[in-house]
N, C-alpha and C. Protein backbone atom coordinates (compact mmCIF):
# COMPACT_ATOMS: atom_id res chain seq x y z
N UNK A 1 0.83 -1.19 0.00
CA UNK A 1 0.00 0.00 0.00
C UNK A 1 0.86 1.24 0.00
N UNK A 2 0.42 2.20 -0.65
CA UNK A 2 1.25 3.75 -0.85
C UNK A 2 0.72 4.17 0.25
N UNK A 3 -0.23 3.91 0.88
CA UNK A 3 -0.30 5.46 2.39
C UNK A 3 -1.32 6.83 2.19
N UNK A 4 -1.76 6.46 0.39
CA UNK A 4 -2.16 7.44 0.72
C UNK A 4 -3.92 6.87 0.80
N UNK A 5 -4.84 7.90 1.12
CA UNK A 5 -6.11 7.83 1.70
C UNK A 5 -6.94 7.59 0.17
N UNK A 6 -8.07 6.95 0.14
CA UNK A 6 -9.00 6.40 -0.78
C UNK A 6 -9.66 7.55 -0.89
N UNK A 7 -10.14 8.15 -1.97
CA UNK A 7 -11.06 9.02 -2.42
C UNK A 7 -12.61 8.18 -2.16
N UNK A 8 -13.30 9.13 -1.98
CA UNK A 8 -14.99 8.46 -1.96
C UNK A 8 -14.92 7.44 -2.80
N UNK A 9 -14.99 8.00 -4.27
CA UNK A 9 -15.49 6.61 -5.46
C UNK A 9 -14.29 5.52 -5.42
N UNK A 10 -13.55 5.12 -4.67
CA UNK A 10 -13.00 4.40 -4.15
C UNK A 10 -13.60 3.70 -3.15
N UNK A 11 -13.94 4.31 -1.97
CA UNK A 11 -14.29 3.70 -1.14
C UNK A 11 -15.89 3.38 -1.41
N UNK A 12 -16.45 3.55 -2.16
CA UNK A 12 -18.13 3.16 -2.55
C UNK A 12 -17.77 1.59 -2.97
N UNK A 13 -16.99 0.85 -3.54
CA UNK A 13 -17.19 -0.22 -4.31
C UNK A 13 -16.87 -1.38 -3.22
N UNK A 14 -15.99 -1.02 -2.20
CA UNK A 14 -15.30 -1.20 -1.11
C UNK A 14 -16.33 -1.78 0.10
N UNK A 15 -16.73 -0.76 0.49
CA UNK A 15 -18.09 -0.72 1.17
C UNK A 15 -19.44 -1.39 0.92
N UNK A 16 -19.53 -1.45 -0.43
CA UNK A 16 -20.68 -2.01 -1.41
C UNK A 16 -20.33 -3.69 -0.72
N UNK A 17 -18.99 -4.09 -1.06
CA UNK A 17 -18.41 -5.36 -0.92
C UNK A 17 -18.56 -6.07 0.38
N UNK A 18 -18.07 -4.92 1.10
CA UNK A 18 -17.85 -5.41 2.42
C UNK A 18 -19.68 -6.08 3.12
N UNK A 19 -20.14 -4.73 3.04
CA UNK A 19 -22.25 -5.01 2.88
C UNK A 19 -22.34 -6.16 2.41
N UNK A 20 -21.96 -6.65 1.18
CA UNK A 20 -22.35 -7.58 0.65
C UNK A 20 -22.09 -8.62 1.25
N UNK A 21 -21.26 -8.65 1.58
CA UNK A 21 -20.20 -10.03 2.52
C UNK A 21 -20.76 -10.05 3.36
N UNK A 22 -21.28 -8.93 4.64
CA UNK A 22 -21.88 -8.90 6.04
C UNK A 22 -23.53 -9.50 6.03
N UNK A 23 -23.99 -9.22 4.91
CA UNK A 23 -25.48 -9.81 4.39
C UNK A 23 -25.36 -11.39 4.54
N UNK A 24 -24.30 -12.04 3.35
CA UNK A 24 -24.43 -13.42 3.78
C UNK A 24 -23.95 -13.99 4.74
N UNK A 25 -23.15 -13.33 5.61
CA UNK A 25 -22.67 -13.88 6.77
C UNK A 25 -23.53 -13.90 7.93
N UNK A 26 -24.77 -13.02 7.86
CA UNK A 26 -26.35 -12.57 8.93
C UNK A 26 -27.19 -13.94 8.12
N UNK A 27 -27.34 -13.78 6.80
CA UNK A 27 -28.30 -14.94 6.50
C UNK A 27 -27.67 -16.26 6.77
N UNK A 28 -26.34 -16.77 6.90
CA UNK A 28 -26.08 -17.91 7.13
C UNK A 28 -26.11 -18.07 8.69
N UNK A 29 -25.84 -17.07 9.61
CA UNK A 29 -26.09 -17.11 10.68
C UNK A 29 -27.98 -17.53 11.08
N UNK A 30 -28.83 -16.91 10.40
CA UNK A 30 -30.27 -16.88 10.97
C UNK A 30 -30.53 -18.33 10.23
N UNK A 31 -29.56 -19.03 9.28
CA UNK A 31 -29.75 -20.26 9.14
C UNK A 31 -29.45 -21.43 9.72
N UNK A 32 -28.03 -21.06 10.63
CA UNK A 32 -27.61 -21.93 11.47
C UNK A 32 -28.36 -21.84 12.94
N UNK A 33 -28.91 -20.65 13.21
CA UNK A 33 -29.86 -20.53 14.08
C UNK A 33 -31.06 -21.43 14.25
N UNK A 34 -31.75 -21.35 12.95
CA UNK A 34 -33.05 -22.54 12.40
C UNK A 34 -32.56 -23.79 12.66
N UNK A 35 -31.24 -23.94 12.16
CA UNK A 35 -31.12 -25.72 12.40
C UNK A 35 -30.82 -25.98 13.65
N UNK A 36 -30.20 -25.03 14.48
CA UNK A 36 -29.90 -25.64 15.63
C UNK A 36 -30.58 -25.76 16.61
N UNK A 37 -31.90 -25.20 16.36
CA UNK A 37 -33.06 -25.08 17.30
C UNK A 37 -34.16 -26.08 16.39
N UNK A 38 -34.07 -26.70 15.80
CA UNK A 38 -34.78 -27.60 15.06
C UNK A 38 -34.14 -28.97 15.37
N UNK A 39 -32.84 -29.04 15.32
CA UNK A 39 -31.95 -30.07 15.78
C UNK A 39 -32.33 -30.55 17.30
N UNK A 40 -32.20 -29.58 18.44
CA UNK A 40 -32.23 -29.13 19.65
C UNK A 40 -33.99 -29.79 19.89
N UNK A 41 -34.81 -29.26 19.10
CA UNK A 41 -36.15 -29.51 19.89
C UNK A 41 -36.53 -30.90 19.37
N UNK A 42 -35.62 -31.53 18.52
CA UNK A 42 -35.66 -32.91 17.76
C UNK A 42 -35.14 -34.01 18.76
N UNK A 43 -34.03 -33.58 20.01
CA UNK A 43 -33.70 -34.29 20.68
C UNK A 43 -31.88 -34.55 20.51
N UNK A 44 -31.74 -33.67 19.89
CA UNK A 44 -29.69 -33.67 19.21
C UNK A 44 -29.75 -32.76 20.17
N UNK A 45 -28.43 -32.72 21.31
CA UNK A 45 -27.79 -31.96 22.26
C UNK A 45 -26.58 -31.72 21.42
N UNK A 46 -25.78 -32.31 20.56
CA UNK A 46 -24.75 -32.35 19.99
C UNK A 46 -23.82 -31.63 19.15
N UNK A 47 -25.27 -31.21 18.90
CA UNK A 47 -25.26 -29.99 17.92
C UNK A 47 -25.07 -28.43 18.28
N UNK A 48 -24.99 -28.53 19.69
CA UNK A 48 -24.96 -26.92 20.29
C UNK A 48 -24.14 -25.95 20.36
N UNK A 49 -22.76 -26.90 20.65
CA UNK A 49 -21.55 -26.16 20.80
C UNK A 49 -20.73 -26.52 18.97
N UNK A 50 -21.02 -27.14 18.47
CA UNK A 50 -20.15 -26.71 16.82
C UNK A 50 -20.78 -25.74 16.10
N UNK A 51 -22.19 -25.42 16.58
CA UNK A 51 -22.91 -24.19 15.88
C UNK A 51 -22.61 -23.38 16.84
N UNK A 52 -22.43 -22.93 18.13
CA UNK A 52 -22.11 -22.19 18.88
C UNK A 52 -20.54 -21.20 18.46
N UNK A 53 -19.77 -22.28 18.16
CA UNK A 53 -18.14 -22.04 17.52
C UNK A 53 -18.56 -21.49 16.34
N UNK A 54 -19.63 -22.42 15.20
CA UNK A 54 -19.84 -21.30 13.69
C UNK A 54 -20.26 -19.94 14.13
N UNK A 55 -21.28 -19.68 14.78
CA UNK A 55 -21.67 -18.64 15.37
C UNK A 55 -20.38 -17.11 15.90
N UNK A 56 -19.93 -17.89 16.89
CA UNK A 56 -18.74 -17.26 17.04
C UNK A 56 -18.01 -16.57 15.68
N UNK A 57 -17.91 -17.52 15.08
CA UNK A 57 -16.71 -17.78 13.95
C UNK A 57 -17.91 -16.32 12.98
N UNK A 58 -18.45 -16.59 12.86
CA UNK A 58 -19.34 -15.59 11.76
C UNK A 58 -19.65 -14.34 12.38
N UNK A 59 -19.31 -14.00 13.77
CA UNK A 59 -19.42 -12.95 14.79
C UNK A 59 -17.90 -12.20 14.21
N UNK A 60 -17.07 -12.97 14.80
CA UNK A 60 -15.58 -12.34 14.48
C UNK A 60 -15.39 -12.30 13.24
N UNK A 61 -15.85 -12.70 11.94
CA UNK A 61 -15.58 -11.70 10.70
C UNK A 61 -16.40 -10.84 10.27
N UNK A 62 -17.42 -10.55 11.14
CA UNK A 62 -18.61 -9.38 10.92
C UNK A 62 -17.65 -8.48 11.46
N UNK A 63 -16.99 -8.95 13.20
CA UNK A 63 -16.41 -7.47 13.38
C UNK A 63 -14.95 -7.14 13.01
N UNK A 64 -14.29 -8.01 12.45
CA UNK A 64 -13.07 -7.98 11.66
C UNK A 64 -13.49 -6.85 10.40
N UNK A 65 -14.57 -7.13 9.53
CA UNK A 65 -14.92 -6.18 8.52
C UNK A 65 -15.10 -4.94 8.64
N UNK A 66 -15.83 -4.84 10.25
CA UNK A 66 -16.40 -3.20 10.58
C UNK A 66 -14.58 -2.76 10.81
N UNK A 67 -14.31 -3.73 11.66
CA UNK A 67 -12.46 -3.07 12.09
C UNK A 67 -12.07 -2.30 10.97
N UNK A 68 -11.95 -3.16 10.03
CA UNK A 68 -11.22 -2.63 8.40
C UNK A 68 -12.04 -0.99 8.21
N UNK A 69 -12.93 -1.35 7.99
CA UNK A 69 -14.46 -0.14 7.78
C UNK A 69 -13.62 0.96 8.59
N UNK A 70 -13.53 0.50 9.79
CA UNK A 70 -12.92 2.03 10.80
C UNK A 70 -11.87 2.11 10.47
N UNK A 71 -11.08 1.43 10.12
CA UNK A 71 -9.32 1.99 9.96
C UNK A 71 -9.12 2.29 8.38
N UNK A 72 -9.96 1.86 7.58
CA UNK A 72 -10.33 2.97 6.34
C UNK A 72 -10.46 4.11 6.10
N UNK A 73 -11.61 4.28 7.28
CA UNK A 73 -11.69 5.80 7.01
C UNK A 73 -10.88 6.75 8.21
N UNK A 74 -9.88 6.02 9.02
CA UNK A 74 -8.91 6.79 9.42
C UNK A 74 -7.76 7.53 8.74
N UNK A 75 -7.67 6.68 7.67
CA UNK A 75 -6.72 7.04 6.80
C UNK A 75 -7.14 8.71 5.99
């Protein structure tokens, strides 16, 4: 990287991306949500803590992305 700061129409396509990414990472979350409470009221205990870890896991690159998002526009 040169250092220097992104102009707006730079950062629009950027942002567009990042949204885009944070969208399927909420819908795969409200999907692993459905199964694991479908799993759960089915009688699978088993299932709690490896969706618990995906969960996690799809938490920390939602806020890994916003991180980026803020130290973007520090620049």
């Amino acid at each position: 990287m040169n250092g220097r700061p992104y102009s707006r129409a730079q950062k629009m396509p950027i942002v567009f991306g990042i949204l885009s990414i944070v969208l399927v990472i909420v819908i795969l979350q409200l999907w692993l949500l459905s199964a694991t409470m479908n799993a759960f009221l089915a009688g699978e205990q088993t299932v709690i803590v490896p969706a618990a870890i995906g969960s996690l896991l799809c938490l920390g690159l939602n806020c890994g992305l916003l991180f980026y998002l803020y130290r973007m526009e520090r620049r």
